[in-house]
Protein backbone atom coordinates (compact mmCIF):
# COMPACT_ATOMS: atom_id res chain seq x y z
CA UNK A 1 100.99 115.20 84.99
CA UNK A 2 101.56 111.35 84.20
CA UNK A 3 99.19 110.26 81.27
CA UNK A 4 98.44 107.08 79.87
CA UNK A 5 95.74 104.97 78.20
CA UNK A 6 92.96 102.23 78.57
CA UNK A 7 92.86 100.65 74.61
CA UNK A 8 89.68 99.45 74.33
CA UNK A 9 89.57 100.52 70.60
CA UNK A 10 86.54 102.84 70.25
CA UNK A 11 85.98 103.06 73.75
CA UNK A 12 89.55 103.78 74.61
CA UNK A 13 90.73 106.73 77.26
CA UNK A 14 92.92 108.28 79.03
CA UNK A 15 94.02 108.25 82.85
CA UNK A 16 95.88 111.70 84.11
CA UNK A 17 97.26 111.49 87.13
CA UNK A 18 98.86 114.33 89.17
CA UNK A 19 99.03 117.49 91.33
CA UNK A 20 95.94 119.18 90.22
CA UNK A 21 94.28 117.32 88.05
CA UNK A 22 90.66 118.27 89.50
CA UNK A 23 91.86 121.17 87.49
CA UNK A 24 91.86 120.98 84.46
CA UNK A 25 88.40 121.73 82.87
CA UNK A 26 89.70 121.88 79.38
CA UNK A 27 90.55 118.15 79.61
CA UNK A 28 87.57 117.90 80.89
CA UNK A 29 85.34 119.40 78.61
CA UNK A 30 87.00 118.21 75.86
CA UNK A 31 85.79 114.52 76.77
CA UNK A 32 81.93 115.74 76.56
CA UNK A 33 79.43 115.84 73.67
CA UNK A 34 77.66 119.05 75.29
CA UNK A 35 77.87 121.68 77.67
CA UNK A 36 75.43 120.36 80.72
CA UNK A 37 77.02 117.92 82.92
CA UNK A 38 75.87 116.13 86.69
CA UNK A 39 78.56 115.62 89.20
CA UNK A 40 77.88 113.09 91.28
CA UNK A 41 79.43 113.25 95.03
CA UNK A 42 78.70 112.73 98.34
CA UNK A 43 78.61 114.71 101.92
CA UNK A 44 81.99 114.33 102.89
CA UNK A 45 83.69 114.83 100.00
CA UNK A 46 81.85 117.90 98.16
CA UNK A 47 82.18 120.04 100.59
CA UNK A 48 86.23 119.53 100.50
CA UNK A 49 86.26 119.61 96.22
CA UNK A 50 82.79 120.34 94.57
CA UNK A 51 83.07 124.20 94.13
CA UNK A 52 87.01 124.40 93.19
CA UNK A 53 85.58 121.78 90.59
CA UNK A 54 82.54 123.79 89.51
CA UNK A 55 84.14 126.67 89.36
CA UNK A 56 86.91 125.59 86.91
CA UNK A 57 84.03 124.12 84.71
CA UNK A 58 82.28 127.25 85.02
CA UNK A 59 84.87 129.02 83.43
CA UNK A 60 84.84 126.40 80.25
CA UNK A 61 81.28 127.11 79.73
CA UNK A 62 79.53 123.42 81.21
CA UNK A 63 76.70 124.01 83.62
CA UNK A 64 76.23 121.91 86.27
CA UNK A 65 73.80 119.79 88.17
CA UNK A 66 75.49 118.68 91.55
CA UNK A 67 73.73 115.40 92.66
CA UNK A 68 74.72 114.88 96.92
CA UNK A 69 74.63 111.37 98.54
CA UNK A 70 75.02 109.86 101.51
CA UNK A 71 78.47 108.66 102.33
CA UNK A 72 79.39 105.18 102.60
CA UNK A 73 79.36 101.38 101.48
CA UNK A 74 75.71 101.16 103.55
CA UNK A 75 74.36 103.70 100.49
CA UNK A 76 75.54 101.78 97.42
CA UNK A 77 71.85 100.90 97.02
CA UNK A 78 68.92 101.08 94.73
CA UNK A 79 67.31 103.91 96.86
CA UNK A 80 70.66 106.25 96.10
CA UNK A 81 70.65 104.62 92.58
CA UNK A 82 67.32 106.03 91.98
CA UNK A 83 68.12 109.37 93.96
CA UNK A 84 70.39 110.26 91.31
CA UNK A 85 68.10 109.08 88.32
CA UNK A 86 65.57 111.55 90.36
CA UNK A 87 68.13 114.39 90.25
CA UNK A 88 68.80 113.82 86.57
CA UNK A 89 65.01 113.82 85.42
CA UNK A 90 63.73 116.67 87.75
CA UNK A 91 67.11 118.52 85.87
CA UNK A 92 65.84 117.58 82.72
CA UNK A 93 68.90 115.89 81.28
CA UNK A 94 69.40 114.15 78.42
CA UNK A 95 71.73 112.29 76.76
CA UNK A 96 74.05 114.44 76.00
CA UNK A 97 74.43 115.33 79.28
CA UNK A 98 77.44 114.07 81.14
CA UNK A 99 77.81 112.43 84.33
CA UNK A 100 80.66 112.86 86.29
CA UNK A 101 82.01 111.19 89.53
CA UNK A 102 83.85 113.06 92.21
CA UNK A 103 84.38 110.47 95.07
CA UNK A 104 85.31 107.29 95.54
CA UNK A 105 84.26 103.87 94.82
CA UNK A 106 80.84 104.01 95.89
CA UNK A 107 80.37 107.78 94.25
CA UNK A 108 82.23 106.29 91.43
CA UNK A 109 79.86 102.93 91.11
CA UNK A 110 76.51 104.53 91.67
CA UNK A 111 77.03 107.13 89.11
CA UNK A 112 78.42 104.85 86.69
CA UNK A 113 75.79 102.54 86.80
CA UNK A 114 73.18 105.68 86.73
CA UNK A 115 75.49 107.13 83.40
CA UNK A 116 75.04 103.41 81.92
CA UNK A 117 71.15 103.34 82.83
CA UNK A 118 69.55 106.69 82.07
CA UNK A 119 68.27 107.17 78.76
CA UNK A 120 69.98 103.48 78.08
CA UNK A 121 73.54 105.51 78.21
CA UNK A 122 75.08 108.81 79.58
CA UNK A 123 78.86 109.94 78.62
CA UNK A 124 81.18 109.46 82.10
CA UNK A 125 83.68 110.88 83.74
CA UNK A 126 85.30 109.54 86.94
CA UNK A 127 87.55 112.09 89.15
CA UNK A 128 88.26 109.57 92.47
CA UNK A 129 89.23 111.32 95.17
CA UNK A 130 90.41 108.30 97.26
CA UNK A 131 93.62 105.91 96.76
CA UNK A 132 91.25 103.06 96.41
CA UNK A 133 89.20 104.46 93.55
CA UNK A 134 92.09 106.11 91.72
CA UNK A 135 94.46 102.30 91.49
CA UNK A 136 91.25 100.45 91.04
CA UNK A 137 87.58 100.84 90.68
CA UNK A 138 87.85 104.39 88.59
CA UNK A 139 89.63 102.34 85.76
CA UNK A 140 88.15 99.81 83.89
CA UNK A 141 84.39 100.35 83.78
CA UNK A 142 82.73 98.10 86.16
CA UNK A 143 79.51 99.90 88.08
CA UNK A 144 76.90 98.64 89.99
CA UNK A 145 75.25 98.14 93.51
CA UNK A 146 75.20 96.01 96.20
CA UNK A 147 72.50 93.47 97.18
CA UNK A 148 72.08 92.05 100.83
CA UNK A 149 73.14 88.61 99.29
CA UNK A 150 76.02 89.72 97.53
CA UNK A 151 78.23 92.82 97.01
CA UNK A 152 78.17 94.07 93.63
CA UNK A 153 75.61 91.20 92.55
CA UNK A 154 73.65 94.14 90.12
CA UNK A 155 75.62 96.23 88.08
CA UNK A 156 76.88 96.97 83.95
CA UNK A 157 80.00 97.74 81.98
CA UNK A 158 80.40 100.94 81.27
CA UNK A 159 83.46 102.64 80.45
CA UNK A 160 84.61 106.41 81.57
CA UNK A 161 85.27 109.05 78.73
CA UNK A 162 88.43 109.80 80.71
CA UNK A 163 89.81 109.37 84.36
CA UNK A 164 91.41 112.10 86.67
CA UNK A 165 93.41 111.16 89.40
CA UNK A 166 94.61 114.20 91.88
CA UNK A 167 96.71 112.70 94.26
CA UNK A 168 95.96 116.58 95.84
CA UNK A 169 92.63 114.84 96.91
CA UNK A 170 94.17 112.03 99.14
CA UNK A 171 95.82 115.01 101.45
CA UNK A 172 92.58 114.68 103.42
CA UNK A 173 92.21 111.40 103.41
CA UNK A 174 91.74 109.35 106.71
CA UNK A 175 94.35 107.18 107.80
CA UNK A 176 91.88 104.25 107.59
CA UNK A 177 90.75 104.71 104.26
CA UNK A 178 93.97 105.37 102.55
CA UNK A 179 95.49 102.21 104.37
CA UNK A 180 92.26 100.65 102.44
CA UNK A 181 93.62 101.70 99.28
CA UNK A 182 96.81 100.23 99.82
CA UNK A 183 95.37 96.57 99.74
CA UNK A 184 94.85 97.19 96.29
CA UNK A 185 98.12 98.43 95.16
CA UNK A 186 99.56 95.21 96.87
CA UNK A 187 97.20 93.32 94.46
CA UNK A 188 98.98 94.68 91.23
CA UNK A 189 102.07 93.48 92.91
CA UNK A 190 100.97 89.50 93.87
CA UNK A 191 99.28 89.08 90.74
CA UNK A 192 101.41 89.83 87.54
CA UNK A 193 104.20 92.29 88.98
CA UNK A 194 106.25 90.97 91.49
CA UNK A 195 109.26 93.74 90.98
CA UNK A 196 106.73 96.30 91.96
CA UNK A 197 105.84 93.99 94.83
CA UNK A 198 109.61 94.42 95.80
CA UNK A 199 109.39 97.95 95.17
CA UNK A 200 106.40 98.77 97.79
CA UNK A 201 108.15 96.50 100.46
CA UNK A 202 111.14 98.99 100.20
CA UNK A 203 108.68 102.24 99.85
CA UNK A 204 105.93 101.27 101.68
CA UNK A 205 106.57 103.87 104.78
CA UNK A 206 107.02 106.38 102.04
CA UNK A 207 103.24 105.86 100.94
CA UNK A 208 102.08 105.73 104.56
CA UNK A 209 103.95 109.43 104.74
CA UNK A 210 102.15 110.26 101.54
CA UNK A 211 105.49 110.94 99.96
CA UNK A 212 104.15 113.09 96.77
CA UNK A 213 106.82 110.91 94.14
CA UNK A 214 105.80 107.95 95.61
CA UNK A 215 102.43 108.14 95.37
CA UNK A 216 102.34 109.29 91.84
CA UNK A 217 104.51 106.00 90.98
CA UNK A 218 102.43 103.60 92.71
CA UNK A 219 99.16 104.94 91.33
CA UNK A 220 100.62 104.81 88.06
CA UNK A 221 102.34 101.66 88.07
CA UNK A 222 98.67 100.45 89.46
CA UNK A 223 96.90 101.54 86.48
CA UNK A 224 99.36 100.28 84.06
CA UNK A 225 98.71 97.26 85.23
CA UNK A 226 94.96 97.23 85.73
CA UNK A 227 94.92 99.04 82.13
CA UNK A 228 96.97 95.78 80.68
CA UNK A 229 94.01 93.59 81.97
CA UNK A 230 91.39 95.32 80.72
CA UNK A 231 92.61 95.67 77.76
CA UNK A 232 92.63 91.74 77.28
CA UNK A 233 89.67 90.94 78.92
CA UNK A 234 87.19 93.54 79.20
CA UNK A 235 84.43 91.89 79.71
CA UNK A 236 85.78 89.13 82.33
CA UNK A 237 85.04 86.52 79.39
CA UNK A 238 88.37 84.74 79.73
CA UNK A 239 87.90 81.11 81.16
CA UNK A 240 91.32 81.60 82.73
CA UNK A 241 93.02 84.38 84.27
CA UNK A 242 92.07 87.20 82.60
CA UNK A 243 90.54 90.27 84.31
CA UNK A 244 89.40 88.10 87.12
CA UNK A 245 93.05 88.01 88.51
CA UNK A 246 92.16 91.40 89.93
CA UNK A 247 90.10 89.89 92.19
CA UNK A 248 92.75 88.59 94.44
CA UNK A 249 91.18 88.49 97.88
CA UNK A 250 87.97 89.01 96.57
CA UNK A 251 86.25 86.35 96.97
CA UNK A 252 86.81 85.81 100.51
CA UNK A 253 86.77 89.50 101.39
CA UNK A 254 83.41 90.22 100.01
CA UNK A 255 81.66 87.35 102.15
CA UNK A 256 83.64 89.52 105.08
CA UNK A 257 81.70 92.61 103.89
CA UNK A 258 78.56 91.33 103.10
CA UNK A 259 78.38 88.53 106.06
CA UNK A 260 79.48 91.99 108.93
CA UNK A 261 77.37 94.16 107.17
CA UNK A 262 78.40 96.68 104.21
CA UNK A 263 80.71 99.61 106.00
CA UNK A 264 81.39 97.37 109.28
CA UNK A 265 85.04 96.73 107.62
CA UNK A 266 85.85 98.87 104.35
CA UNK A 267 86.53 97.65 100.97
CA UNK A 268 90.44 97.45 101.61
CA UNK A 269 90.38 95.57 104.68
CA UNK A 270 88.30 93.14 103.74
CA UNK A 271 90.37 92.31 100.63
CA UNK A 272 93.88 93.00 102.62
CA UNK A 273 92.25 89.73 105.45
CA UNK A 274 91.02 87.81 101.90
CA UNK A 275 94.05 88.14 100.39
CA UNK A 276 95.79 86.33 103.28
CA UNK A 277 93.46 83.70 102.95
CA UNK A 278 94.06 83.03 99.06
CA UNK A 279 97.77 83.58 99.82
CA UNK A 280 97.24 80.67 102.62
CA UNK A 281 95.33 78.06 100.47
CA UNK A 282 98.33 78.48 98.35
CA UNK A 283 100.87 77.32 100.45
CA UNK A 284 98.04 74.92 100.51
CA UNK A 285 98.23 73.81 97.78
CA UNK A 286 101.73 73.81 97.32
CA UNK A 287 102.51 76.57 95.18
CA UNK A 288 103.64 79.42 98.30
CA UNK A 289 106.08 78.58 100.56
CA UNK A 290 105.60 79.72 104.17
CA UNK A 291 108.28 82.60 103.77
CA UNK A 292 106.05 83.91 100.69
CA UNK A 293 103.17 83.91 102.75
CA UNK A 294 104.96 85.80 105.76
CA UNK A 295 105.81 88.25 102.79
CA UNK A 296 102.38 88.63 102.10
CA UNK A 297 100.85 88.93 105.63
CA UNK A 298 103.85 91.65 106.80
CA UNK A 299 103.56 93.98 103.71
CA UNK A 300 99.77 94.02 104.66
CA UNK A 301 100.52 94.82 108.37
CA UNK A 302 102.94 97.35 107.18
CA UNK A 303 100.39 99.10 105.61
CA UNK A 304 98.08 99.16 108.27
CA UNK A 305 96.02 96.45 107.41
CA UNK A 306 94.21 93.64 109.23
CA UNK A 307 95.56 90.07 108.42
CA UNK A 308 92.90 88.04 110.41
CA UNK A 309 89.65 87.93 109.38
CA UNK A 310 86.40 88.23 111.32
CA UNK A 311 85.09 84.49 112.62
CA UNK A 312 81.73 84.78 110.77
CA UNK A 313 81.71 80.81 110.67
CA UNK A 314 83.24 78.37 108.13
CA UNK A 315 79.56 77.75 106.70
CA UNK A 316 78.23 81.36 106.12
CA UNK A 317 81.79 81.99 104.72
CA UNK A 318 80.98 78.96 102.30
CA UNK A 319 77.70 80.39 102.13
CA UNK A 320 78.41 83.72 101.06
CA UNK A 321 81.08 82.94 98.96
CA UNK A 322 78.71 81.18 96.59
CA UNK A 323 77.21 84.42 95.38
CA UNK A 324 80.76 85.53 94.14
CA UNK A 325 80.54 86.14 90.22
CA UNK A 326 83.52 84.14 89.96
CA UNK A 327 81.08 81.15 90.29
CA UNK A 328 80.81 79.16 86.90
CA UNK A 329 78.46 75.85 86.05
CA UNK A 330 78.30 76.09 90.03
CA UNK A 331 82.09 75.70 90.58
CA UNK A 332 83.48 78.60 92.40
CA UNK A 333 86.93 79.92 91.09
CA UNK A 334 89.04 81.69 93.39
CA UNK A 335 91.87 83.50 91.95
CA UNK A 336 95.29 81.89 94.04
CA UNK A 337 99.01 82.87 93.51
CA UNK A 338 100.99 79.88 91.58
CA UNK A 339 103.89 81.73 93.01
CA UNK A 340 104.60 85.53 94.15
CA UNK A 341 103.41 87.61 91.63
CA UNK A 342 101.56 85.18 89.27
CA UNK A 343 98.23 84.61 89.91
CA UNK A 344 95.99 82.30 88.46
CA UNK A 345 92.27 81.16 89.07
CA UNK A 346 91.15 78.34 90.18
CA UNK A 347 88.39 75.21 90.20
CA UNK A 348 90.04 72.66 91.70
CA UNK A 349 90.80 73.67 95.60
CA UNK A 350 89.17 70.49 97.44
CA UNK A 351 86.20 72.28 99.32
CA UNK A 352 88.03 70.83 102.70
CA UNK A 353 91.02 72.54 101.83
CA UNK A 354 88.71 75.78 101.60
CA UNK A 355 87.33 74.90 104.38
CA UNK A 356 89.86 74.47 106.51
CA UNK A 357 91.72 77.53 105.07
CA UNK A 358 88.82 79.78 106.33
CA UNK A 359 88.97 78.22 109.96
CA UNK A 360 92.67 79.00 110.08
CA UNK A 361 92.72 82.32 108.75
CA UNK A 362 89.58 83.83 111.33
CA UNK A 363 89.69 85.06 114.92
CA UNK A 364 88.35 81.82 117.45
């Protein structure tokens, strides 16, 4: 089991990550004021890992409240928001009652938010059963919901007691969605780790094979680096860089979501076309060459990722993109790669270099 830890001074904690993990109650309980908690899931994924899980916790004594969702980006909405806070008051819990995650990103955001909501503050656990969640979204404490304007427009800060990351779980993971994950494991790599960028162009078949080593170093070497971040910048405060460097592909891949419709193209896909573009306005700009670009757009194909985006329109991309938090005084910041793996955000892109970026980047 590979452990290491988010400092974040009293609100520090640990990430395991390994064979098993959805294991290991003790760990578990040990990270919880009492013995009720709420586990938070959804209908594809508890039937695969909610009783192993409540069974082990069970044995440690913690009764449980299991709390079933819909599955999918569609149901990161106040009406599931409010199904849990249902749940949690018809259960009669309190605040020492803990909420814990099993799922991915959406699971993990909905019951996050919910833990940092009810009662003004629940104790969390996240246990992400998909690639995506367990490089990205379990770590770090960002929750929230989506809004038809924007994709995670309404949300808090709200930091797990601890993070478990089976890499069992992502056995019975679809093709698609585990390709997803990769996009953000590529991130880590373009951003502030360009040796580990190297690395998954010479291992990135092993991933696709789900190579059991591999994995384990990739999601680990992810979460060092997201860890790093946070650390620095928890709050996204930092008027450069910072935490919003892990929003490379972001930008641009949430006006994909939001303008197709949340689910049309997951998470990962929408980032992998996103990070193309912000890879493209850097050559730009000057700072990419078109070999470093190539780079870019064949480790993402590699992976089973799309590299084009979806022709939405150069003004509802424009449009959309406006409602990224990024935006500051009204200037929007898009984080950009000054070279391969060094990223850096940015004010200054002329709006017809943006523009023009977008047009190249989509399907005619």
């Amino acid at each position: 089991m590979r452990r290491l830890n988010v400092e974040l001074a009293a609100r520090s904690y640990p990430i395991l990550i390994g064979s098993g993990a959805l294991s290991l109650a003790e760990e578990i309980r040990s990270h919880m004021p009492g013995s009720r908690a709420a586990v938070v899931s959804n209908v594809t994924v508890a039937p695969l890992y909610l009783a192993p899980l409540l069974a082990a916790l069970e044995k440690v004594g913690v009764g449980v409240t299991p709390i079933i969702l819909p599955d999918g980006e569609a149901y990161k909405t106040w009406e599931s928001l409010n199904a849990i806070y249902d749940a949690l008051l018809a259960a009669r819990c309190d605040r020492s009652t803990t909420l814990i995650a099993l799922g991915g990103g959406v699971i993990g955001d909905l019951a996050g938010f919910a833990a940092a909501t009810y009662q003004r503050g629940l104790p969390f656990i996240q246990i992400p059963t998909t690639l995506l969640a367990q490089v990205d979204s379990s770590v770090g404490g960002k929750t929230g919901i989506n809004h038809p304007r924007g994709k995670n427009m309404i949300g808090a800060f709200w930091q797990p007691k601890l993070v478990l990351a089976d890499t069992d779980t992502l056995a019975t993971l679809p093709a698609r969605e585990f390709s997803a994950g990769l996009a953000e494991v590529i991130k880590y790599g373009l951003i502030r780790d360009l040796p580990f960028f190297a690395w998954l162009e010479a291992n990135i078949q092993r991933l696709i094979d789900r190579d059991s080593d591999a994995l384990a170093h990739a999601i680990e070497r992810s979460c060092i680096n997201k860890a790093d971040v946070v650390a620095a910048d928890e709050f996204e405060t930092a008027k450069e860089g910072g935490r919003a460097l892990l929003n490379l592909g972001h930008t641009f891949g949430h006006a994909i979501e939001t303008g197709l419709g949340y689910g049309v193209w997951l998470h990962g896909e929408a980032v992998a076309a996103g990070t193309v573009m912000a890879a493209e306005l850097s050559r730009q700009l000057g700072w990419l060459s078109a070999a470093d670009v190539a780079r870019v757009r064949a480790l993402l194909q590699r992976a089973g990722l799309p590299v084009i985006a979806p022709q939405l329109g150069v003004e509802r991309y424009l449009e959309l993109m406006t409602h990224d938090k990024k935006v500051l005084n009204g200037r929007l910041r898009l984080v950009l790669l000054k070279s391969l793996g060094e990223g850096v955000t940015w004010a200054d892109a002329p709006p017809q270099l943006i523009a023009d970026t977008i047009a190249a980047c989509c399907h005619e």
